[in-house]
N, C-alpha and C. Protein backbone atom coordinates (compact mmCIF):
# COMPACT_ATOMS: atom_id res chain seq x y z
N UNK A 1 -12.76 -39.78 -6.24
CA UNK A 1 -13.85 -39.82 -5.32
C UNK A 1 -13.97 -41.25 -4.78
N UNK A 2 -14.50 -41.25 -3.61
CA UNK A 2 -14.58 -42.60 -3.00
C UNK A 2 -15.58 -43.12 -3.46
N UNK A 3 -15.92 -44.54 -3.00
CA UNK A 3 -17.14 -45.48 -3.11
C UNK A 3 -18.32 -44.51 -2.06
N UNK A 4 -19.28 -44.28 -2.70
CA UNK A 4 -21.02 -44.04 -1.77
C UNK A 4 -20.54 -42.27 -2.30
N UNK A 5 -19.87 -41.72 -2.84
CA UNK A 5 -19.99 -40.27 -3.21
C UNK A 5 -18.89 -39.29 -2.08
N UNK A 6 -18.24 -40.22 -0.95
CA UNK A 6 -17.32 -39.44 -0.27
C UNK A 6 -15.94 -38.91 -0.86
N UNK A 7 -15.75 -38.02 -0.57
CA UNK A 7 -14.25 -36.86 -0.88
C UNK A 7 -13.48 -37.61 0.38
N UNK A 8 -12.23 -38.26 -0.68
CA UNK A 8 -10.90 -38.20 0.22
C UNK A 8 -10.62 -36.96 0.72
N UNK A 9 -10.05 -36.97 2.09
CA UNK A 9 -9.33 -35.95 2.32
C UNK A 9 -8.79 -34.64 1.35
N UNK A 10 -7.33 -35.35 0.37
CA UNK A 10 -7.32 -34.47 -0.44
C UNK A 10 -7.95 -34.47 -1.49
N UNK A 11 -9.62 -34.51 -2.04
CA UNK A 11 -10.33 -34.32 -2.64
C UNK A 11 -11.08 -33.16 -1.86
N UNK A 12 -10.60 -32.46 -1.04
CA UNK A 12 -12.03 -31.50 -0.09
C UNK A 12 -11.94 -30.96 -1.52
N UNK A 13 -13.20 -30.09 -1.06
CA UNK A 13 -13.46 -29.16 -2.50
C UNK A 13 -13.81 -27.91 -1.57
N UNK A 14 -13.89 -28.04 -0.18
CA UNK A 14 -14.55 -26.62 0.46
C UNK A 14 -13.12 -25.53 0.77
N UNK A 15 -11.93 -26.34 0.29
CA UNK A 15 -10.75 -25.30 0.43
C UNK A 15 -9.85 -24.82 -0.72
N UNK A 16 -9.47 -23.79 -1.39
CA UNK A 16 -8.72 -23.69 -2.04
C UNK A 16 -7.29 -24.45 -2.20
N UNK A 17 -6.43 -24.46 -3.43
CA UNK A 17 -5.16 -24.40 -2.94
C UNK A 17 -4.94 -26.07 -3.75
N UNK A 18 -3.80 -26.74 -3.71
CA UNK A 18 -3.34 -28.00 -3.78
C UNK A 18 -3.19 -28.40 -2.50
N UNK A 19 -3.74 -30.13 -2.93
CA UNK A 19 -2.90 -30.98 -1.48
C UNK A 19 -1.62 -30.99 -1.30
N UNK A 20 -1.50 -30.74 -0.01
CA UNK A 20 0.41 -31.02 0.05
C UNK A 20 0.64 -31.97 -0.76
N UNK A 21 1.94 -31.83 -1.46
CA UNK A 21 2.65 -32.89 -1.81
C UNK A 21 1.62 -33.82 -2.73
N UNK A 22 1.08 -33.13 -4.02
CA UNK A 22 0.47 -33.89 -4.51
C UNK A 22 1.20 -33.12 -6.17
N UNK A 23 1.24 -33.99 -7.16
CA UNK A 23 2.06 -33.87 -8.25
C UNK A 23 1.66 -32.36 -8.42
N UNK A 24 0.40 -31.61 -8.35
CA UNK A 24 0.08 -30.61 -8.78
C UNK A 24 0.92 -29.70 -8.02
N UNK A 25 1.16 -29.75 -6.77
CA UNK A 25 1.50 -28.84 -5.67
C UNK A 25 3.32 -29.12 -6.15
N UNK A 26 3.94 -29.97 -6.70
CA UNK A 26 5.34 -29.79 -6.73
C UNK A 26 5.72 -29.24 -8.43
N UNK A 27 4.83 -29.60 -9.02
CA UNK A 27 4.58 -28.74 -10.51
C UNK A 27 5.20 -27.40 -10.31
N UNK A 28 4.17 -26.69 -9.51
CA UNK A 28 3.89 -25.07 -9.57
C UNK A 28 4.42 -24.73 -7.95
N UNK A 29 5.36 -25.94 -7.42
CA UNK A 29 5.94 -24.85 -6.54
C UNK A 29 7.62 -24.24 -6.57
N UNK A 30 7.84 -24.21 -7.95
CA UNK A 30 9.09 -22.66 -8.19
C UNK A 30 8.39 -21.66 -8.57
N UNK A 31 6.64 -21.79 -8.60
CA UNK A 31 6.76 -20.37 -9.44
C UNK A 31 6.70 -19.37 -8.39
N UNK A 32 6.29 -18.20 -9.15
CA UNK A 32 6.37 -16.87 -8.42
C UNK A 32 5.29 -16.87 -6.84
N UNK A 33 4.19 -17.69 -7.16
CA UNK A 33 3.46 -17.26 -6.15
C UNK A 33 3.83 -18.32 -4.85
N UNK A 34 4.52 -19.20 -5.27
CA UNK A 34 4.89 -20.18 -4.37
C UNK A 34 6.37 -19.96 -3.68
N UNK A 35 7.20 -18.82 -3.93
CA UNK A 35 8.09 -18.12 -3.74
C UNK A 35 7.89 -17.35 -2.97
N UNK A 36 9.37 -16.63 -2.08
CA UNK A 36 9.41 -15.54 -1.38
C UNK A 36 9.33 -14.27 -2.77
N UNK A 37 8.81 -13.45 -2.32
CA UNK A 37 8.73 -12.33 -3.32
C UNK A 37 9.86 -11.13 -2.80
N UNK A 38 10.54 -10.68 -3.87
CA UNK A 38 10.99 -9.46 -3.51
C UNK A 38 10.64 -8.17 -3.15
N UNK A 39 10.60 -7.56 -1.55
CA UNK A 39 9.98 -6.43 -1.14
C UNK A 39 10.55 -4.96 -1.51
N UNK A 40 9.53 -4.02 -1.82
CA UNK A 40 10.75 -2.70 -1.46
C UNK A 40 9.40 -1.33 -1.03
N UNK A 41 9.98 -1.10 0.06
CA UNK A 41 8.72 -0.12 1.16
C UNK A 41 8.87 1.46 0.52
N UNK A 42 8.78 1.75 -0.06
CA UNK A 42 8.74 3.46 0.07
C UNK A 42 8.46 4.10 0.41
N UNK A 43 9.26 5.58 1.05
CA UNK A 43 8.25 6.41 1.96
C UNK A 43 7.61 7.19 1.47
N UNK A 44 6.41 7.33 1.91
CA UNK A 44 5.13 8.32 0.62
C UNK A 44 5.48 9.77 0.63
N UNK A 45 5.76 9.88 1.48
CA UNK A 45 6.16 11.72 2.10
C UNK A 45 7.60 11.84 0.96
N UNK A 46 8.53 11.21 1.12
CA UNK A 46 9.77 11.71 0.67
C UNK A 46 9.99 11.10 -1.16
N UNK A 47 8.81 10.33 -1.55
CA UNK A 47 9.22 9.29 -2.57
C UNK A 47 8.26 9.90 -3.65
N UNK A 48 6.68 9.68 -3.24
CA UNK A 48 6.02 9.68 -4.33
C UNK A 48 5.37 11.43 -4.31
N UNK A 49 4.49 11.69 -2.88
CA UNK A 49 4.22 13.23 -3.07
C UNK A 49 3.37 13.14 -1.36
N UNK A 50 3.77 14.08 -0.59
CA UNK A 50 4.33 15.20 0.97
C UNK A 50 2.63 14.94 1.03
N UNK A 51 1.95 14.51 2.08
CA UNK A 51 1.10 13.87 2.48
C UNK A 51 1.11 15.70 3.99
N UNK A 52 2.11 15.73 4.25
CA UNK A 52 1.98 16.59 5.43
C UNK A 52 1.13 17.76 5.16
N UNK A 53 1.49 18.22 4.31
CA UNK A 53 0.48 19.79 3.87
C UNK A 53 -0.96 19.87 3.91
N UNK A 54 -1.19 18.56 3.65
CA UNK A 54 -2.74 17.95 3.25
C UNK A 54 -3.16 17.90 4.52
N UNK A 55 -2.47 17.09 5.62
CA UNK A 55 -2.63 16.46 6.85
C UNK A 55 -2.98 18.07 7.34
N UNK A 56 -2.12 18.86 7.34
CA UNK A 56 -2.39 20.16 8.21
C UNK A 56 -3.02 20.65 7.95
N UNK A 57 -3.63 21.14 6.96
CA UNK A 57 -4.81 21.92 6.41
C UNK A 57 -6.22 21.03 6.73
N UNK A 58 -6.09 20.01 6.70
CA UNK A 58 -7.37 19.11 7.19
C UNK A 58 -7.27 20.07 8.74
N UNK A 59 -6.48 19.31 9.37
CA UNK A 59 -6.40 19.48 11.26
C UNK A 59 -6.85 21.16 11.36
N UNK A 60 -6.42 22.07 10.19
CA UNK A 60 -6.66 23.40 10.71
C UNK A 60 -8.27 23.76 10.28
N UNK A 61 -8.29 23.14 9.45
CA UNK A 61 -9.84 22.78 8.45
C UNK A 61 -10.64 22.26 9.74
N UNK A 62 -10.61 21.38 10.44
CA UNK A 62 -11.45 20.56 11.76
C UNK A 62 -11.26 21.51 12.90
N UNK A 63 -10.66 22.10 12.98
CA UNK A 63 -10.38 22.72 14.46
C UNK A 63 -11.80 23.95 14.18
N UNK A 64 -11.13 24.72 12.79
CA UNK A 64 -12.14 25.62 12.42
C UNK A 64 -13.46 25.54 12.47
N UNK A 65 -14.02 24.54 11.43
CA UNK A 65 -15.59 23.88 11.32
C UNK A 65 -16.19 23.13 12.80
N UNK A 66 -15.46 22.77 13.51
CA UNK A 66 -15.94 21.47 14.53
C UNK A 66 -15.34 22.84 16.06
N UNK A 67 -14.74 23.40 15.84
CA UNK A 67 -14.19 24.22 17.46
C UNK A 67 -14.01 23.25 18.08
N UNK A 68 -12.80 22.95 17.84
CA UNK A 68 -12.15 21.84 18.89
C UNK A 68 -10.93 22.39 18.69
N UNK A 69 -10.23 22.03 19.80
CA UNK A 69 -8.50 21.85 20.01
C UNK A 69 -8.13 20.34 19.82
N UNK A 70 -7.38 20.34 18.19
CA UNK A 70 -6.72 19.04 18.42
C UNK A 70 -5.14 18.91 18.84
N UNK A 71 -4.76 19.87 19.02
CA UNK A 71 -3.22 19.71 19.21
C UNK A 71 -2.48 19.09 18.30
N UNK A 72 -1.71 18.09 18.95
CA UNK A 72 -1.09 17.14 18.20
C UNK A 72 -1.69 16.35 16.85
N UNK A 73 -3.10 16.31 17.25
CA UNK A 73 -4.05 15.48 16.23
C UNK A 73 -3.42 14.26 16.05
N UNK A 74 -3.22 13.07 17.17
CA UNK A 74 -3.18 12.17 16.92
C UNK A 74 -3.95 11.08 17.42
N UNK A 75 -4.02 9.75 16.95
CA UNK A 75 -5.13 9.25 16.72
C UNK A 75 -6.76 8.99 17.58
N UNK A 76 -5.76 9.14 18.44
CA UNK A 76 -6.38 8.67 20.27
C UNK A 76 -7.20 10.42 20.50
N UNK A 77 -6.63 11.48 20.39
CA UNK A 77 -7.50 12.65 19.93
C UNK A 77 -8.13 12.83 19.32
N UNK A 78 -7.97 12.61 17.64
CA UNK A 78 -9.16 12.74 17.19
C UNK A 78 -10.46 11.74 17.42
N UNK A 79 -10.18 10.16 17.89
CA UNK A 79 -11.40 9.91 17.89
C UNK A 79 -12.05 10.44 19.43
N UNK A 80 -11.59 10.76 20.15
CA UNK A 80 -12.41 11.44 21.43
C UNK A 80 -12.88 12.95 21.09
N UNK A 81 -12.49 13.43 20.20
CA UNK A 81 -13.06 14.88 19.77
C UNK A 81 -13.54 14.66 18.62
N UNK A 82 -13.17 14.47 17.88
CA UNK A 82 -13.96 13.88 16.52
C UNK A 82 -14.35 12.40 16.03
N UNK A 83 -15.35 12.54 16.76
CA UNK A 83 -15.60 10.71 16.32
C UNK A 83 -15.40 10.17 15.07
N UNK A 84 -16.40 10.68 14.06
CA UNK A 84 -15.81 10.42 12.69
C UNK A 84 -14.90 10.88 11.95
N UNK A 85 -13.94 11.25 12.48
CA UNK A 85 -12.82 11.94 11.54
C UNK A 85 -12.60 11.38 10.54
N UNK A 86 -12.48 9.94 10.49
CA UNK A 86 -11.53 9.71 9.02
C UNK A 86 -12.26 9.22 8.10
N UNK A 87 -13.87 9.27 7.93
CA UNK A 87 -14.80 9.79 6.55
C UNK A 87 -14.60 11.39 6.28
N UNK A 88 -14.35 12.23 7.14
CA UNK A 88 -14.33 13.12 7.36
C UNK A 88 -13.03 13.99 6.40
N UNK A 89 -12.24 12.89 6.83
CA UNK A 89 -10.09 13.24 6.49
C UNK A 89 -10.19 13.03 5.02
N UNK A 90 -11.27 11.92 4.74
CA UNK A 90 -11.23 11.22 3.53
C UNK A 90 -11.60 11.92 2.09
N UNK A 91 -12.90 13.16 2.60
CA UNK A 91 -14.12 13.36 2.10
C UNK A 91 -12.47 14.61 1.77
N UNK A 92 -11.83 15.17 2.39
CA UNK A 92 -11.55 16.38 2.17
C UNK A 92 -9.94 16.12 2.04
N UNK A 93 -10.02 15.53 1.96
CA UNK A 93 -8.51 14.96 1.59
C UNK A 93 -8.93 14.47 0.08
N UNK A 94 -9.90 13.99 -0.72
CA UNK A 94 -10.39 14.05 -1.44
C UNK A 94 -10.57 15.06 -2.47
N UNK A 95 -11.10 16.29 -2.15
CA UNK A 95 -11.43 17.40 -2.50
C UNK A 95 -10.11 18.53 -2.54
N UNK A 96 -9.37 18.17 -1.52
CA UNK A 96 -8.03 19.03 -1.98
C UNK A 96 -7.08 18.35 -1.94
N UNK A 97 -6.72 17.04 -2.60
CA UNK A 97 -5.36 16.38 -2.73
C UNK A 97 -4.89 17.31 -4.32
N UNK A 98 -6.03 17.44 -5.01
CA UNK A 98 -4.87 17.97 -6.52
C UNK A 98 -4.68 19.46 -5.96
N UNK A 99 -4.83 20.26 -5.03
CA UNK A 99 -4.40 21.34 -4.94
C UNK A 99 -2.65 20.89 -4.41
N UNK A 100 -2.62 20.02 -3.33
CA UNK A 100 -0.81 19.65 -2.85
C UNK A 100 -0.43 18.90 -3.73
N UNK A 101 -0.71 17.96 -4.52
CA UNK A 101 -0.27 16.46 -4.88
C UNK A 101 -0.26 16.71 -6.34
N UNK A 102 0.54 16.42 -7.74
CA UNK A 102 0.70 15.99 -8.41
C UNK A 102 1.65 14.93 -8.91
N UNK A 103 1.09 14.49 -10.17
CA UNK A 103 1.38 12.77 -10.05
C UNK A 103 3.14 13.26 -11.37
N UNK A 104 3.76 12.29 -10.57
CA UNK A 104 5.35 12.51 -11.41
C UNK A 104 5.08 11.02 -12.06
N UNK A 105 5.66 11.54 -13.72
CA UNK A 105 5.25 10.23 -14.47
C UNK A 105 6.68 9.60 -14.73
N UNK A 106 7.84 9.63 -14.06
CA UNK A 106 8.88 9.20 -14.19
C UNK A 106 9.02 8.32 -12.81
N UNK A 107 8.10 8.65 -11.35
CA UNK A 107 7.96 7.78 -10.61
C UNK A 107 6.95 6.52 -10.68
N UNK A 108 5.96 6.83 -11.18
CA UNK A 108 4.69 6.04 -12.16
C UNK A 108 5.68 4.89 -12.69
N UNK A 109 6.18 5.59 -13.66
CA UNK A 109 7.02 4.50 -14.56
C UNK A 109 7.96 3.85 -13.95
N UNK A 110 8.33 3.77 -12.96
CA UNK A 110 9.36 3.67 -11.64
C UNK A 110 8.59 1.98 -10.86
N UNK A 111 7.75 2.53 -10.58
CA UNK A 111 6.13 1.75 -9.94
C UNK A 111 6.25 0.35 -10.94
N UNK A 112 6.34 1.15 -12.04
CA UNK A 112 5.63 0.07 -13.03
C UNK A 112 6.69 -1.02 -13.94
N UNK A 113 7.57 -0.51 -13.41
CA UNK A 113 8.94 -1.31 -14.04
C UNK A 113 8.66 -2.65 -12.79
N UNK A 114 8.88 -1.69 -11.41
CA UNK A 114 8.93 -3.13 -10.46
C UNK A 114 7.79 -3.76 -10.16
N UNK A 115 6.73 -3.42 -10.53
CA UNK A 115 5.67 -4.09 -10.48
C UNK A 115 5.83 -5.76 -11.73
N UNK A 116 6.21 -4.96 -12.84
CA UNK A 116 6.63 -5.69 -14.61
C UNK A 116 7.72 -6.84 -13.93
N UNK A 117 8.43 -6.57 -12.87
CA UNK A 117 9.47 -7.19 -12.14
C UNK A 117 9.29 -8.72 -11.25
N UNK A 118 8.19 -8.40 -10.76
CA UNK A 118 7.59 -9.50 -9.64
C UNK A 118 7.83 -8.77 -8.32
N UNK A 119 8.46 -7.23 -8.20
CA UNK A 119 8.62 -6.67 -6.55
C UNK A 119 7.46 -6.27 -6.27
N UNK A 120 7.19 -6.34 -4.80
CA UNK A 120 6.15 -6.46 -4.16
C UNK A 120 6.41 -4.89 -3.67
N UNK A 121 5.45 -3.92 -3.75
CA UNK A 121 5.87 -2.48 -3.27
C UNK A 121 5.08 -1.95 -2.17
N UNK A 122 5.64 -2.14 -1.21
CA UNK A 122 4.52 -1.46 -0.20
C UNK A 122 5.18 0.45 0.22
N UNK A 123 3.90 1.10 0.99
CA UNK A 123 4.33 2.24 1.20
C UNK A 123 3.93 2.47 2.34
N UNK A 124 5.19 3.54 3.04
CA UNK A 124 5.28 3.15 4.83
C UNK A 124 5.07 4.64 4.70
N UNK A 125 4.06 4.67 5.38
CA UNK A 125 3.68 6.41 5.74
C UNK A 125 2.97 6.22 7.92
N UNK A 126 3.16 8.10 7.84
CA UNK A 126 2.97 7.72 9.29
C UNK A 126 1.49 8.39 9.55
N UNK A 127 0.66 8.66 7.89
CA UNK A 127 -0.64 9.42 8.06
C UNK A 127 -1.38 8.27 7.77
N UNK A 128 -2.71 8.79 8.38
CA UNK A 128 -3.72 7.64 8.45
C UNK A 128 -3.80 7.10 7.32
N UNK A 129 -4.34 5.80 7.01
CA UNK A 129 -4.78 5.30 6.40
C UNK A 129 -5.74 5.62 4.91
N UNK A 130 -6.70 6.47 5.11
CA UNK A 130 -7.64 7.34 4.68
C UNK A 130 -6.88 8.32 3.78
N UNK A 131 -6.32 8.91 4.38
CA UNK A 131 -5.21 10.23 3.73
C UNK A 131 -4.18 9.03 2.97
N UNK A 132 -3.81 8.06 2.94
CA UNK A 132 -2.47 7.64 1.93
C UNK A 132 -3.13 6.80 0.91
N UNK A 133 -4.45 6.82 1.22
CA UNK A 133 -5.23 5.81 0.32
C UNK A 133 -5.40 7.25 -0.95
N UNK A 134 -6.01 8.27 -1.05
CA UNK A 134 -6.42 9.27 -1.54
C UNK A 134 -5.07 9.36 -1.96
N UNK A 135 -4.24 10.02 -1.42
CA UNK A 135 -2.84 10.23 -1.91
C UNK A 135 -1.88 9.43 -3.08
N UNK A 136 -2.38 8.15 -2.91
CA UNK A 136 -1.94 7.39 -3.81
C UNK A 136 -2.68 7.59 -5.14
N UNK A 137 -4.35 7.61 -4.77
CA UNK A 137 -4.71 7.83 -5.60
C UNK A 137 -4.58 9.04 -6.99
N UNK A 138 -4.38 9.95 -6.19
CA UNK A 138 -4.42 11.46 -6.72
C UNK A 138 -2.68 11.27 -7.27
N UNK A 139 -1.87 10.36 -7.09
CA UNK A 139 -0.54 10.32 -7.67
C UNK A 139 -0.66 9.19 -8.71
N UNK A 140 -1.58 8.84 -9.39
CA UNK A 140 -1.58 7.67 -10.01
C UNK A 140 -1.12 6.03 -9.69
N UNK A 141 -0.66 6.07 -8.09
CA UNK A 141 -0.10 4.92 -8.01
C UNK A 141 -0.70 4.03 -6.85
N UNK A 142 -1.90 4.40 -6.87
CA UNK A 142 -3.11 3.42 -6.01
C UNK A 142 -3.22 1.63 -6.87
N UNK A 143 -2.91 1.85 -8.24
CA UNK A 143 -3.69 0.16 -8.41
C UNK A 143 -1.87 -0.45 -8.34
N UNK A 144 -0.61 0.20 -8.19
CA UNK A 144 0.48 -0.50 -8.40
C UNK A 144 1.44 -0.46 -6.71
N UNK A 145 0.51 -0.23 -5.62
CA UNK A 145 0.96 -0.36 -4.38
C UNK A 145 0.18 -1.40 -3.76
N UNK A 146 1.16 -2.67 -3.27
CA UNK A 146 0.74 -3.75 -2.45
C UNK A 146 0.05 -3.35 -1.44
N UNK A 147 0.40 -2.67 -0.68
CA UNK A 147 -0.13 -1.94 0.73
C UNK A 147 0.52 -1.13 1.51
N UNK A 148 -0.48 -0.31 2.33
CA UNK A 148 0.14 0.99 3.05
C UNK A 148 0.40 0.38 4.56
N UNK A 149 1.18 0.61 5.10
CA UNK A 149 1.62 0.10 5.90
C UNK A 149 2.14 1.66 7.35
N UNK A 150 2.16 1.05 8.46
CA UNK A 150 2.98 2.74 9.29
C UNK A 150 4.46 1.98 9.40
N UNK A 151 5.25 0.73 9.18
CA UNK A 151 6.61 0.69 9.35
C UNK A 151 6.94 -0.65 8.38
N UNK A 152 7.84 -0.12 7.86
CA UNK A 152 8.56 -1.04 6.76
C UNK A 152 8.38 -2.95 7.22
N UNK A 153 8.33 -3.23 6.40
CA UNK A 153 8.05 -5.18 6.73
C UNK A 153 9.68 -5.53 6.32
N UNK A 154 9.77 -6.42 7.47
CA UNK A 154 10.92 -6.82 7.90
C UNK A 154 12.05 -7.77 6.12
N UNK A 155 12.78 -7.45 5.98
CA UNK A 155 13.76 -8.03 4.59
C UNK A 155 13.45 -7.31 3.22
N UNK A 156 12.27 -5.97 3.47
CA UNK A 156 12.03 -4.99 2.48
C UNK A 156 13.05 -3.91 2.50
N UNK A 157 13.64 -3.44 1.28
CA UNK A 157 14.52 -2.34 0.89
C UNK A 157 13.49 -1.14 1.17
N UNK A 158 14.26 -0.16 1.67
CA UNK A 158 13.44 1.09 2.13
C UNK A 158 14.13 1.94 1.37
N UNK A 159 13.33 2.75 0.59
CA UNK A 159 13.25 3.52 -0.27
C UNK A 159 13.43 5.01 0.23
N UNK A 160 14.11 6.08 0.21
CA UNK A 160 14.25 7.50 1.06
C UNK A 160 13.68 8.51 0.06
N UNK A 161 14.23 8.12 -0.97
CA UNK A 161 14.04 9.09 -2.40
C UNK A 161 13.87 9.09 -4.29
N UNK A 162 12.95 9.66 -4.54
CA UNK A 162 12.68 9.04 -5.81
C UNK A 162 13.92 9.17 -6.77
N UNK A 163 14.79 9.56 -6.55
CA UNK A 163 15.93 8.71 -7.01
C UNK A 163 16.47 7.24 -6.79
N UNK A 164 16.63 7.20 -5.70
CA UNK A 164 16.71 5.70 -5.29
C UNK A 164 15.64 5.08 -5.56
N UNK A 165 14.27 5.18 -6.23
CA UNK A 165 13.24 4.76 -6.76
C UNK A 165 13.49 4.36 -8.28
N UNK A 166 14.13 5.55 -8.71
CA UNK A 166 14.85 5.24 -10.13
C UNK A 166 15.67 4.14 -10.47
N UNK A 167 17.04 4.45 -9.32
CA UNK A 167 17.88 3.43 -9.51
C UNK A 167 17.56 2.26 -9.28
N UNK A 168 16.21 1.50 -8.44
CA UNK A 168 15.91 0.18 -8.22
C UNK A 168 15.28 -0.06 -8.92
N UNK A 169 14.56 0.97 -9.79
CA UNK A 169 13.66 -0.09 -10.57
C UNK A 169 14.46 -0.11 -12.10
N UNK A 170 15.59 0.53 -12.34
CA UNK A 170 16.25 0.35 -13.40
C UNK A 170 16.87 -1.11 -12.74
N UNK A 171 17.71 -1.31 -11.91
CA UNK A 171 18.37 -2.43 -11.63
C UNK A 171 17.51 -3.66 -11.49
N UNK A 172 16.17 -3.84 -11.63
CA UNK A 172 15.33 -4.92 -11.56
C UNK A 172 14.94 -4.75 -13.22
N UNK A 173 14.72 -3.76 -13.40
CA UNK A 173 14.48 -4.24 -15.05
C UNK A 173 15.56 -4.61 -15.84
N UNK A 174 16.59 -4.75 -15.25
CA UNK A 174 17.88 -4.86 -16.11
C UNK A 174 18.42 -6.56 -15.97
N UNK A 175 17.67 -7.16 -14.43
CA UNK A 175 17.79 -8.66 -14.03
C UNK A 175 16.69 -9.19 -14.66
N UNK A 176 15.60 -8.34 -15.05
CA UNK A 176 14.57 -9.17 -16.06
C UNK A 176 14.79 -9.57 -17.28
């Protein structure tokens, strides 16, 4: 601290983090969080558990209750016909995910190897937000997914099938 009670520069206290280039900041920068992390995207439909069945039975579920034509039901439709749809998608996507969705405990354990790993797992789906949040949930693998995403992040391995889910997370537990 300076003379009269002033904060040097790198003394702020109103920001997180280390000063550049200060012994603390070259300490702790190999570790993990100061590193690029290893990505790998999976697709929710083909990997963990089919998001589509759910999706359609909602849209046929809204057309019914609300008498609307959504057609396509995509996004720009439902909010001009259904304003609140996706408390709506949520509430009942909710209520019947364990009728489509059960949770595979060999993909779980899959999750949880590369999580044990340091890989960063995101999941690329092309249903709303609302619906893959529930979905994850109802598959057990909501607290071990980085984020849902609609298209893979650029230098992430894309995942097609929970086999190839198998084989990567055996080959990362095997470099651990």
């Amino acid at each position: 601290m300076a003379s009269g009670g002033e904060h040097l520069p790198s003394q702020r206290r109103d920001r997180p983090g280390f000063a550049p280039g200060s012994l603390t900041a070259r300490r702790f920068a190999g570790r993990a969080y100061h590193r690029r992390v290893p990505a790998v995207a999976l697709d929710l439909d083909l990997v963990l558990g089919n998001t589509r069945a759910l999706w359609e039975a909602w849209v046929a579920d809204a057309e019914r209750r609300y008498r609307v034509e959504l057609g396509s039901a995509d996004e720009e439709t439902l909010d001009e016909r259904i304003g609140n749809w996706r408390p709506l998608l949520e509430r009942f996507a909710e209520e019947h995910a364990p009728v489509y969705m059960r949770p595979n405990a060999e993909a779980n354990a899959a999750l949880r190897r590369l999580r044990a790993a340091g890989v960063s797992v995101v999941v690329v789906t092309p249903a709303p937000k609302e619906l893959a949040q529930v979905a994850l949930a109802q598959l057990g693998a909501a607290r071990l997914v980085d984020a849902v995403v609609s298209r893979a992040p650029d230098g992430a391995k894309v995942l097609l099938s929970r086999d190839e889910l198998l084989v990567e997370s055996e080959a990362w537990s095997a470099k651990k």
